[in-house]
Protein backbone atom coordinates (compact mmCIF):
# COMPACT_ATOMS: atom_id res chain seq x y z
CA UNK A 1 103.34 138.83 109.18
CA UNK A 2 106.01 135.57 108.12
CA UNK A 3 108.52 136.26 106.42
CA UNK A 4 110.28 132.87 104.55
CA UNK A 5 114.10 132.86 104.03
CA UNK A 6 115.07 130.03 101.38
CA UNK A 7 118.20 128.88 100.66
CA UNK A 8 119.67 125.19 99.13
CA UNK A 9 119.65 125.60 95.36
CA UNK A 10 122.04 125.57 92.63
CA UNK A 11 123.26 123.49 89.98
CA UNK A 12 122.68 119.87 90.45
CA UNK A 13 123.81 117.27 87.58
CA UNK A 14 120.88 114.52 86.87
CA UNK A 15 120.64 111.85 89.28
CA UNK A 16 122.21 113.97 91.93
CA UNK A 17 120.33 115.25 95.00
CA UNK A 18 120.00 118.59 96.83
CA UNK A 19 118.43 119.94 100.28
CA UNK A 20 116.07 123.03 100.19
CA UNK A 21 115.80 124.49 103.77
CA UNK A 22 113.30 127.35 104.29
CA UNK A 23 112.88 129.49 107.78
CA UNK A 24 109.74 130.87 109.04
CA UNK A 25 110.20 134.21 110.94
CA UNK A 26 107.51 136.52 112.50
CA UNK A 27 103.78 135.98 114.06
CA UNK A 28 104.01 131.23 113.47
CA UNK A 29 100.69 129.85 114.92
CA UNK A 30 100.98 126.35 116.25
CA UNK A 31 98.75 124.97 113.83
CA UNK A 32 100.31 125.54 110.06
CA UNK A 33 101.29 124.41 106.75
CA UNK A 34 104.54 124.86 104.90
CA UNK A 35 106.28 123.53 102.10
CA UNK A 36 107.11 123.94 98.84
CA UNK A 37 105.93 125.21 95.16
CA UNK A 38 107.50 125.81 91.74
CA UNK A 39 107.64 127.20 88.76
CA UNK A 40 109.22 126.25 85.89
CA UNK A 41 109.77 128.89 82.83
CA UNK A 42 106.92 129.28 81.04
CA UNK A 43 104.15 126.86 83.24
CA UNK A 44 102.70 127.78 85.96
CA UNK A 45 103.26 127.29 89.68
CA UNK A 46 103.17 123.69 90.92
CA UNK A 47 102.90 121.79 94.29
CA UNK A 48 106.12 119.91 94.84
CA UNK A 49 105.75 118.83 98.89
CA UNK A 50 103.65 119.91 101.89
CA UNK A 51 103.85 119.34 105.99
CA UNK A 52 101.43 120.14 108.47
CA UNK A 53 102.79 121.35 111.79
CA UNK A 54 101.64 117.94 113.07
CA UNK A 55 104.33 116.23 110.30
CA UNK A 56 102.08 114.93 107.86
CA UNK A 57 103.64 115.16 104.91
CA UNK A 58 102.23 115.64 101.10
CA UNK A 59 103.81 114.88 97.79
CA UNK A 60 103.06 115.54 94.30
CA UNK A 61 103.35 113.19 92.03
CA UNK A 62 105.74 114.51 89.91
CA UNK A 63 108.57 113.43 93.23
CA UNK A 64 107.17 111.11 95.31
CA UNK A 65 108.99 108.28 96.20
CA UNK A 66 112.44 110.01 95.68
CA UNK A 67 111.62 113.04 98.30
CA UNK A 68 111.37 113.93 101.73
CA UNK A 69 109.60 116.74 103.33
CA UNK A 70 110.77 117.39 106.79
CA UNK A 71 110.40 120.26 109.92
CA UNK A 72 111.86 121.17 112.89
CA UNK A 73 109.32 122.99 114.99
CA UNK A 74 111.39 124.38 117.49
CA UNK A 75 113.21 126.27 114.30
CA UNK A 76 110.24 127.22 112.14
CA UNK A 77 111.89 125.53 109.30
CA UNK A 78 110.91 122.78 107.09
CA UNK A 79 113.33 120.73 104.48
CA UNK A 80 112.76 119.25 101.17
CA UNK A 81 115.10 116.95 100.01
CA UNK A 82 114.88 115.82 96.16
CA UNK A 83 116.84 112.71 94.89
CA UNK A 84 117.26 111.09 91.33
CA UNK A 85 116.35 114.43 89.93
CA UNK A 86 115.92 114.96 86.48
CA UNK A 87 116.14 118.00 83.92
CA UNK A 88 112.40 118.41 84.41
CA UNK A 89 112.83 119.07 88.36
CA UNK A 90 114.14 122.51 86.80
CA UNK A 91 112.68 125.49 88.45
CA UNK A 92 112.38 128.14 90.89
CA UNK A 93 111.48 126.65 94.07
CA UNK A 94 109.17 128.50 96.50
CA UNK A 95 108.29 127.93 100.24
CA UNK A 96 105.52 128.73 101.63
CA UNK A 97 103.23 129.38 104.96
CA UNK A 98 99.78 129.16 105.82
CA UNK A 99 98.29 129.37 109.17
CA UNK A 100 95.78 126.79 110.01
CA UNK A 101 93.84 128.09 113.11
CA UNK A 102 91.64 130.39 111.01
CA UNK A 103 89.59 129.91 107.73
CA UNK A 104 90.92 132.41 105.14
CA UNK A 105 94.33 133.04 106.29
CA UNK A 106 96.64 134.50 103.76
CA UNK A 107 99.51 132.20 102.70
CA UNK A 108 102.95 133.55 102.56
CA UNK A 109 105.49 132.91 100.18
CA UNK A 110 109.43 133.47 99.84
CA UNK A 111 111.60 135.24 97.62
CA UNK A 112 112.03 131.92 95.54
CA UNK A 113 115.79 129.59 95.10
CA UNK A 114 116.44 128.59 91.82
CA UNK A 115 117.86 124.97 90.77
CA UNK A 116 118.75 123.88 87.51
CA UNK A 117 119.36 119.94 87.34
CA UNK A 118 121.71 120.03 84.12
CA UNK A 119 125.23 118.37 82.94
């Protein structure tokens, strides 16, 4: 079992940035992926950002170029940072956790950290 604790939203005005931080507790493999989904009212859930545990990082489209998606292994916790956002970047933002070192692991997902990007 993981368990994700997520924490870094809020209220951001447009063009402003935030920092998502997520934790990964529980049974971590050394071979994973982690990052981050969301969902904005009424669509469904979207990929924003992945890492592998080896750092290699994946973006949608909707923020590359103005994002970073970072981890610190020793912590079990990865980052997303989102600049220039925009009113669409609206959402509730998920992490999530999949173990790599078997085919048909489960993925895990957290409780979910809302940020509205509005003046």
């Amino acid at each position: 079992q993981v368990q994700l604790v997520e924490s870094g939203g809020g209220l951001v005005q447009p063009g402003g940035s935030l920092r998502l931080s997520c934790v990964a507790n529980g049974s971590i493999s050394s071979i994973y992926n982690m990052g981050w989904y969301r969902q904005a009212q009424g669509k469904q859930r979207e990929l924003v950002a992945m890492i592998t545990s080896g750092g290699w990082p994946n973006y949608a489209d909707s923020v590359r170029g103005r994002s970073t998606i970072s981890r610190d292994r020793p912590k079990n916790t990865v980052y997303l940072q989102i600049n220039s956002l925009k009113p669409e970047d609206t959402a509730v933002y998920y992490c999530t956790w999949r173990d790599l070192t078997y085919v048909g692991a489960p993925a895990y997902w957290g409780q979910g950290t809302q940020v509205i990007v509005s003046s």
